[in-house]
Protein backbone atom coordinates (compact mmCIF):
# COMPACT_ATOMS: atom_id res chain seq x y z
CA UNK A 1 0.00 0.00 0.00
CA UNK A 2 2.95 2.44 0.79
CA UNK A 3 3.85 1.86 -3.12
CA UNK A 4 0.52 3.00 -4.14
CA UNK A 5 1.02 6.44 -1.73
CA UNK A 6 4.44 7.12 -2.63
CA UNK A 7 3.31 6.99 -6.66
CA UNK A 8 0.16 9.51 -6.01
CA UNK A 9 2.15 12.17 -4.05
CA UNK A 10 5.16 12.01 -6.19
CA UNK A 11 2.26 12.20 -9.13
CA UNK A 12 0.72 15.34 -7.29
CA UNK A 13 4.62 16.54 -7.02
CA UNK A 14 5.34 16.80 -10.76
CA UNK A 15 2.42 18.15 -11.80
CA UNK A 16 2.64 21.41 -9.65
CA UNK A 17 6.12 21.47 -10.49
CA UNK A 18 5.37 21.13 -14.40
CA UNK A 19 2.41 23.34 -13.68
CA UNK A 20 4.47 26.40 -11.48
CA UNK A 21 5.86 27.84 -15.00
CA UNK A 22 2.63 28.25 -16.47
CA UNK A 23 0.63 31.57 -16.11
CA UNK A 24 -2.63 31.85 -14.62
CA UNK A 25 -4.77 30.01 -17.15
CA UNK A 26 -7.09 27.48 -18.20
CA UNK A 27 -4.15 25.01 -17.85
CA UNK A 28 -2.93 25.99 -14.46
CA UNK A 29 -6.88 25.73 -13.23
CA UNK A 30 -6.79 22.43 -14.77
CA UNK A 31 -3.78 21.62 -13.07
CA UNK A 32 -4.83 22.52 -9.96
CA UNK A 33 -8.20 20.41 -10.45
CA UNK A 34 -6.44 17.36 -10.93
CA UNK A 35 -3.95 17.99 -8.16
CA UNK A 36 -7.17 18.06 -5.78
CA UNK A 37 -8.67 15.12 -7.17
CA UNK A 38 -5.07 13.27 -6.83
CA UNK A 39 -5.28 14.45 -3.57
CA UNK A 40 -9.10 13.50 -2.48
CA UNK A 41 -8.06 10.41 -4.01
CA UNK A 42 -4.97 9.89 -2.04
CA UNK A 43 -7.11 10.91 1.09
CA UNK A 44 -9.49 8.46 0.17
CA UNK A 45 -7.48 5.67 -0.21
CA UNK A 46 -5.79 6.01 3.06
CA UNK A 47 -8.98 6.21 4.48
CA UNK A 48 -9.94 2.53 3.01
CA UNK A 49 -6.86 1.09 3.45
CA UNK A 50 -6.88 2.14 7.43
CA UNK A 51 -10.95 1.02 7.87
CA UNK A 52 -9.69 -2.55 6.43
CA UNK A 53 -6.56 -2.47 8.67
CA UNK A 54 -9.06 -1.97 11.71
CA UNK A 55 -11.22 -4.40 10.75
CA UNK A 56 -9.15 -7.61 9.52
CA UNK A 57 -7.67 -6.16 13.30
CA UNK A 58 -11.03 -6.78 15.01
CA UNK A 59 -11.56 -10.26 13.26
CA UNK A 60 -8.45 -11.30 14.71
CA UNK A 61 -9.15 -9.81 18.20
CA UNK A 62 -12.65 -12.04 17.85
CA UNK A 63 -10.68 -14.88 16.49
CA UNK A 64 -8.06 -14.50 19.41
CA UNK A 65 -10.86 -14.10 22.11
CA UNK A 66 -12.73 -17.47 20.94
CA UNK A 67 -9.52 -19.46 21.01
CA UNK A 68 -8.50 -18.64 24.50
């Protein structure tokens, strides 16, 4: 999962550093667009990722519980 991170931020990285020459425009509005929608997606991921974490964590706590 840390791959998946690492490729959206560094994603988000070169297009506002391809983007920071450009003059206010329709392309830097666009640019800025898809950096927040790299971004929500980013956020949204790492949301998923951390609700399965938490529960594949609570299926083993049950698991763990019953066993004892």
């Amino acid at each position: 999962m840390n791959i998946s991170k690492l490729s959206i931020a560094t994603l988000a990285l070169l297009m506002t550093i391809g983007l920071a020459a450009c003059e206010k425009g329709p392309a830097e509005t666009a640019g800025e667009k898809i950096d927040n929608a790299a971004e929500n997606m980013g956020d949204k991921i790492e949301d998923a990722t951390d609700n399965a974490g938490d529960k594949l964590e609570e299926a083993g706590d049950k698991i763990e519980d019953k066993t004892d």
